[in-house]
N, C-alpha and C. Protein backbone atom coordinates (compact mmCIF):
# COMPACT_ATOMS: atom_id res chain seq x y z
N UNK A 1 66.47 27.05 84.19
CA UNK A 1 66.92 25.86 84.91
C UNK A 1 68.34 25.47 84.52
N UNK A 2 68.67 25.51 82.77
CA UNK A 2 70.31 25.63 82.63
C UNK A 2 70.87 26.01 83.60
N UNK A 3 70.98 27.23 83.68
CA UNK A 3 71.75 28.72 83.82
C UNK A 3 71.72 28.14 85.49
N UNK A 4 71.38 27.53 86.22
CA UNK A 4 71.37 27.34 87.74
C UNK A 4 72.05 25.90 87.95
N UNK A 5 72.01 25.11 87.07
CA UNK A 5 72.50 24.23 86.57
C UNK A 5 74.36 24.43 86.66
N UNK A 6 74.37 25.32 85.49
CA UNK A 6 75.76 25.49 85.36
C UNK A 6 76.44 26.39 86.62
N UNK A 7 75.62 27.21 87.02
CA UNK A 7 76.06 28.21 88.26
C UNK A 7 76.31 26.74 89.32
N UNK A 8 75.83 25.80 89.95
CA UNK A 8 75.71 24.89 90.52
C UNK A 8 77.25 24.73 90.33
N UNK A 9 77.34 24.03 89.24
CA UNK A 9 78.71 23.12 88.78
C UNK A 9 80.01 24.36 88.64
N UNK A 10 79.41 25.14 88.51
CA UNK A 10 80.50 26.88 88.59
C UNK A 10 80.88 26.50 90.08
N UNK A 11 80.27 26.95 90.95
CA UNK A 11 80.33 26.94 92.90
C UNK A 11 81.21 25.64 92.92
N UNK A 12 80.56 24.27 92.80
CA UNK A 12 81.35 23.33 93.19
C UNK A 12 82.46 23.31 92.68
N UNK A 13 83.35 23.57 91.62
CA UNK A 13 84.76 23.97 90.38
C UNK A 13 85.28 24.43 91.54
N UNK A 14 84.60 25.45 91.54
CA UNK A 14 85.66 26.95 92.58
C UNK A 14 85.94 26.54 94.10
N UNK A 15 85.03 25.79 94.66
CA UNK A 15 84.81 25.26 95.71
C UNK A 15 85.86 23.89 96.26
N UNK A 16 85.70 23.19 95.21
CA UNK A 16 86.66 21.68 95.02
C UNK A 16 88.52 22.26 94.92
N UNK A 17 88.45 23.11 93.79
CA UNK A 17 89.25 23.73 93.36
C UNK A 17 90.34 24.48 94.18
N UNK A 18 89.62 25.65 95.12
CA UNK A 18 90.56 25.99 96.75
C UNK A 18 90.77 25.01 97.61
N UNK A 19 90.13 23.91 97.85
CA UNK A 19 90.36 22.90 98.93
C UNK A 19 91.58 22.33 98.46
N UNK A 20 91.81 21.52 96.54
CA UNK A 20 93.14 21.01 96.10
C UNK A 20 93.97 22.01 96.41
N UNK A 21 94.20 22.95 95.84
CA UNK A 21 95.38 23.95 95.45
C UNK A 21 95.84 23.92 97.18
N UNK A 22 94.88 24.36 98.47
CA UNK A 22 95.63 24.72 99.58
C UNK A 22 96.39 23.49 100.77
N UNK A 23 95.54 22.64 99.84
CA UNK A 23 95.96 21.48 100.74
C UNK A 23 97.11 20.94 99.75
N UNK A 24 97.94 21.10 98.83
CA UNK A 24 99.24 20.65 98.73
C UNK A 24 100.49 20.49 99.13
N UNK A 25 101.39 20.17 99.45
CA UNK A 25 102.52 20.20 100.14
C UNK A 25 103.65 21.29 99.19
N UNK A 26 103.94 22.21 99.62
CA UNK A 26 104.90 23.24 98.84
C UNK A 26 106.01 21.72 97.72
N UNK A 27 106.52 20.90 98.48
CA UNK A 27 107.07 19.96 97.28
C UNK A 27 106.71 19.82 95.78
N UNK A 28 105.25 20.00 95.91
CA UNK A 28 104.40 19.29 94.78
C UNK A 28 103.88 20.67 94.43
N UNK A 29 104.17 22.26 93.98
CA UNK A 29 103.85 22.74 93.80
C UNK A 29 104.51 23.19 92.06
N UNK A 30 105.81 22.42 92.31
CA UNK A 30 106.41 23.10 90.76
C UNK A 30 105.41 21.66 89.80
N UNK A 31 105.39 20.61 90.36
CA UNK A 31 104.77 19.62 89.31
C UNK A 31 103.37 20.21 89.27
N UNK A 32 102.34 20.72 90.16
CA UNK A 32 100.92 20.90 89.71
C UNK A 32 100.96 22.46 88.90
N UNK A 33 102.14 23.01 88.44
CA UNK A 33 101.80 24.23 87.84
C UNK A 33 102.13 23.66 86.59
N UNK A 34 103.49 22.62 86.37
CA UNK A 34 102.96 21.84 85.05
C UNK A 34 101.75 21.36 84.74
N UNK A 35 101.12 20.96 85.37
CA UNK A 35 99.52 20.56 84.82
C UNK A 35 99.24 21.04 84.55
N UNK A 36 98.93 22.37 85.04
CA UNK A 36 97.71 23.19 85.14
C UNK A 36 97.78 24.28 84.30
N UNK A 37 99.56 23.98 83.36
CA UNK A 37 100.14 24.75 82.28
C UNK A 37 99.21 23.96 81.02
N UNK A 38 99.29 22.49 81.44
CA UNK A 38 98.86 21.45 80.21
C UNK A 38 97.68 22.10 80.14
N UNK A 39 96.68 21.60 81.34
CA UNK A 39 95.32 22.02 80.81
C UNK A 39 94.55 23.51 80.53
N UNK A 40 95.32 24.39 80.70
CA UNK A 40 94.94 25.98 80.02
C UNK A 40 95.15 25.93 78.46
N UNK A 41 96.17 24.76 78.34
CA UNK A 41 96.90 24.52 76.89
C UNK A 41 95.55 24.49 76.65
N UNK A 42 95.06 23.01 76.66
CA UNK A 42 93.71 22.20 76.46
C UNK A 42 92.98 23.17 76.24
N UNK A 43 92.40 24.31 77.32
CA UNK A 43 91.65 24.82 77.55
C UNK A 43 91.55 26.52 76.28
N UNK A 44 92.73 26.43 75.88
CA UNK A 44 92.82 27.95 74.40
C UNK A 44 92.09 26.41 73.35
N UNK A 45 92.70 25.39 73.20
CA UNK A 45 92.11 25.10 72.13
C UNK A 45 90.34 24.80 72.13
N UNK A 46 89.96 24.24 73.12
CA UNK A 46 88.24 24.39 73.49
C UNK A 46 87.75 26.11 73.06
N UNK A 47 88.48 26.63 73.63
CA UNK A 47 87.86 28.06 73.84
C UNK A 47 88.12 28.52 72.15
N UNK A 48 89.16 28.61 71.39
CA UNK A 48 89.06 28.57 70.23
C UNK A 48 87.93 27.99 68.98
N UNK A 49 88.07 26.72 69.61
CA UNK A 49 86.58 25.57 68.96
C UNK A 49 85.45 26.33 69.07
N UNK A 50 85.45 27.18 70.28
CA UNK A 50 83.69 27.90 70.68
C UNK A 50 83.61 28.81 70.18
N UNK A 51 84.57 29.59 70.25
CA UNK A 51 84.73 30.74 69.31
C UNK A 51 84.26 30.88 68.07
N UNK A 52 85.37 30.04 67.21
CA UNK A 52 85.09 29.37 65.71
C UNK A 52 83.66 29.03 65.54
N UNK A 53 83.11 28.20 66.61
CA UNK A 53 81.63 27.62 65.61
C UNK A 53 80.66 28.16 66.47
N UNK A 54 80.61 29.29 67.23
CA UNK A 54 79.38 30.24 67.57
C UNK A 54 78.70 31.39 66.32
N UNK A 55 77.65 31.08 66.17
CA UNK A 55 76.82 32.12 65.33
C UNK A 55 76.64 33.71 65.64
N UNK A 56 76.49 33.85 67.36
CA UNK A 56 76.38 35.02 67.62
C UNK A 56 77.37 36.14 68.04
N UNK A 57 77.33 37.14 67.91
CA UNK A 57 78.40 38.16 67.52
C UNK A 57 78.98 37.83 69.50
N UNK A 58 77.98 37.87 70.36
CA UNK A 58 78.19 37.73 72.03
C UNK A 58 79.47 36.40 72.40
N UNK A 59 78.99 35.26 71.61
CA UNK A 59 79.51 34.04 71.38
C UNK A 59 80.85 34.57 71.25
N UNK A 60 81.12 34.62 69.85
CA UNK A 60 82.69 35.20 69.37
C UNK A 60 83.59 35.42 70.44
N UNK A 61 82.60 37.12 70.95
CA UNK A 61 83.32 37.60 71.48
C UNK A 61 84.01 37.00 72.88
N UNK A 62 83.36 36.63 73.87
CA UNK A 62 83.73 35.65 74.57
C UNK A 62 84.40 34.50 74.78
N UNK A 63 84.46 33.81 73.62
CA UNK A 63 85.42 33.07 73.04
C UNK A 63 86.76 33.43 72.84
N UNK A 64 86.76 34.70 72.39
CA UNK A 64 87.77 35.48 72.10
C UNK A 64 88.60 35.43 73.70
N UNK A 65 88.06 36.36 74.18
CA UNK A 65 88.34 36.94 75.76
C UNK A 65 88.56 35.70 76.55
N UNK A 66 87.95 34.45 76.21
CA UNK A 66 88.44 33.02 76.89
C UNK A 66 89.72 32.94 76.44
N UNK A 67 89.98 32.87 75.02
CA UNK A 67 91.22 32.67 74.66
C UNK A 67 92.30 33.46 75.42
N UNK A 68 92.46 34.98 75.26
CA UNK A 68 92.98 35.40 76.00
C UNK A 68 93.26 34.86 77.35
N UNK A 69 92.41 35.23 78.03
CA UNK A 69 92.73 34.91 79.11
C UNK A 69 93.51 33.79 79.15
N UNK A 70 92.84 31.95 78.99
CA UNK A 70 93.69 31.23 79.01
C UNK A 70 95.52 31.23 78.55
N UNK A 71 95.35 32.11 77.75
CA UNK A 71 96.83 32.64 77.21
C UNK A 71 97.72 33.26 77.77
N UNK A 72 97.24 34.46 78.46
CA UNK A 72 97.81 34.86 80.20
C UNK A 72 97.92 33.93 80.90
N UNK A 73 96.94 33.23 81.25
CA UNK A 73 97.45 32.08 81.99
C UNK A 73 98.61 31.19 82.12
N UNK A 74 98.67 30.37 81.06
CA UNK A 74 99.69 29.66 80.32
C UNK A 74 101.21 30.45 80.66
N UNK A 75 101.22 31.81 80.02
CA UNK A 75 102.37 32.25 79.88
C UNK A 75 102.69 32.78 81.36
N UNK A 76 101.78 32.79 82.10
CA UNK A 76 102.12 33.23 83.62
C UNK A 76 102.63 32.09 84.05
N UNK A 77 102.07 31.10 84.02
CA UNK A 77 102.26 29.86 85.09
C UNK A 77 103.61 29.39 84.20
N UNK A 78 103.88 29.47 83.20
CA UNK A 78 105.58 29.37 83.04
C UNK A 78 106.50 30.15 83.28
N UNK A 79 106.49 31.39 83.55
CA UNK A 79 107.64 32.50 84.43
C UNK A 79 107.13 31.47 85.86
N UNK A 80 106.17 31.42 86.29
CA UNK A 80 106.31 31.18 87.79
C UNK A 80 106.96 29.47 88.00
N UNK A 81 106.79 29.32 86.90
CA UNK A 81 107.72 27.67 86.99
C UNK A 81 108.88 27.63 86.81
N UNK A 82 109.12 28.54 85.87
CA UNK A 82 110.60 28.95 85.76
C UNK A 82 111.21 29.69 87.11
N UNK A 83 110.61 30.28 87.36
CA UNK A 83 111.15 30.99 88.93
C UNK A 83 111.09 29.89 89.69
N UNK A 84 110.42 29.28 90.25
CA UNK A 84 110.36 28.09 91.15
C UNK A 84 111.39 26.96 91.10
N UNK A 85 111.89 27.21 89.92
CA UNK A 85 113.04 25.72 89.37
C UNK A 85 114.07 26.79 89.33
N UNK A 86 114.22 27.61 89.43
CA UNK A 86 115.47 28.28 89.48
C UNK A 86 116.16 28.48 91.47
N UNK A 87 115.15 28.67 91.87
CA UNK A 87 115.07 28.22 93.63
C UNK A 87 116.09 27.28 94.05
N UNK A 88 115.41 25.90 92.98
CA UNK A 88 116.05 24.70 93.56
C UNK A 88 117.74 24.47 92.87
N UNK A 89 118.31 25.45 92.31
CA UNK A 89 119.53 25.34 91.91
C UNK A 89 120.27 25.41 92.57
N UNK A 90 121.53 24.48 92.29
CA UNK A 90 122.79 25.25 92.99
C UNK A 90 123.56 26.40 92.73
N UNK A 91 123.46 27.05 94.20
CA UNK A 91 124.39 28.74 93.77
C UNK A 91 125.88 28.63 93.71
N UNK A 92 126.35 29.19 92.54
CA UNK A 92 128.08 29.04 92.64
C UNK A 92 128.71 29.35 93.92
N UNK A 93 129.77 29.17 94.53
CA UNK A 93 130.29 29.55 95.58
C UNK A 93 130.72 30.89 94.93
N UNK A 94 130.93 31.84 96.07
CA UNK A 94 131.31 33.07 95.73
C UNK A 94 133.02 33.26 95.10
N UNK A 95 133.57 32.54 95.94
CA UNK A 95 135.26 31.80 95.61
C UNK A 95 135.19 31.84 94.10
N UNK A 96 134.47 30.97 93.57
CA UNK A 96 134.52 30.72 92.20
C UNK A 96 134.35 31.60 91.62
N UNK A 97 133.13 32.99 91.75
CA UNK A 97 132.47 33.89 90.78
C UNK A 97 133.87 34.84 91.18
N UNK A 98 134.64 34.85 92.16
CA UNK A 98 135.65 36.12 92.59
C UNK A 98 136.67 35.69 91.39
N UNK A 99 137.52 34.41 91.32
CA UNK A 99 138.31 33.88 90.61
C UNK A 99 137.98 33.95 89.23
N UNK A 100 136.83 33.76 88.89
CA UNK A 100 136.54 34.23 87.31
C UNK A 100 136.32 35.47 87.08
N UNK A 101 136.12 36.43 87.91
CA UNK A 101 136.07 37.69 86.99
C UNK A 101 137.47 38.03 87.35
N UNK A 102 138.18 37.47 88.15
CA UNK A 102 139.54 38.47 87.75
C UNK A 102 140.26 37.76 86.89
N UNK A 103 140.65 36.64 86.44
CA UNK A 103 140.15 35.51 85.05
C UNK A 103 140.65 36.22 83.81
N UNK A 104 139.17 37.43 83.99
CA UNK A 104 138.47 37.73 82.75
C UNK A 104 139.01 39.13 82.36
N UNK A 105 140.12 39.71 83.26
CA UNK A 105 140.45 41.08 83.51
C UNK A 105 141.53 40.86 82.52
């Protein structure tokens, strides 16, 4: 009865979860990958905690592989934030980049 329990609350996560992410406005996409940087943060240290105080060798290991993962995560969703804020920059005029490298000759 757990185990159908949590599968339940698994479906609705995943479920709730595609409806936010697709219904955002591209504007609000560099601020929700900051979040969602925060809470993977959140989410290595939980997964660490479970890790640490599980008895069984299955436990550990999974814990482990949570960590990971959340850790890919994290470090993904900051290249892709960093790419995304690099978008919104201003590009030098070309005038300028021509004038400095001959500058530099």
């Amino acid at each position: 009865m757990e185990l159908v329990n949590h599968l339940i609350v698994f479906v609705l996560a995943v479920y709730v979860g595609y409806h936010v992410v697709w219904t955002v406005t591209p504007a609000l996409h560099t601020p929700l990958m900051a979040v969602t940087n925060a809470i993977s943060a959140i989410v290595i240290v939980g997964a660490m905690l479970a890790a640490a105080l599980t008895v069984s060798p299955a436990g550990k290991a999974f814990g482990t592989i949570a960590v990971l993962l959340a850790a890919i995560n994290v470090f993904g969703g900051f290249l892709v934030t960093r790419r995304m804020l690099e978008m919104f920059r201003k590009k030098t005029p070309r005038k300028a980049l021509e004038s400095g490298a001959e500058g530099a000759k």
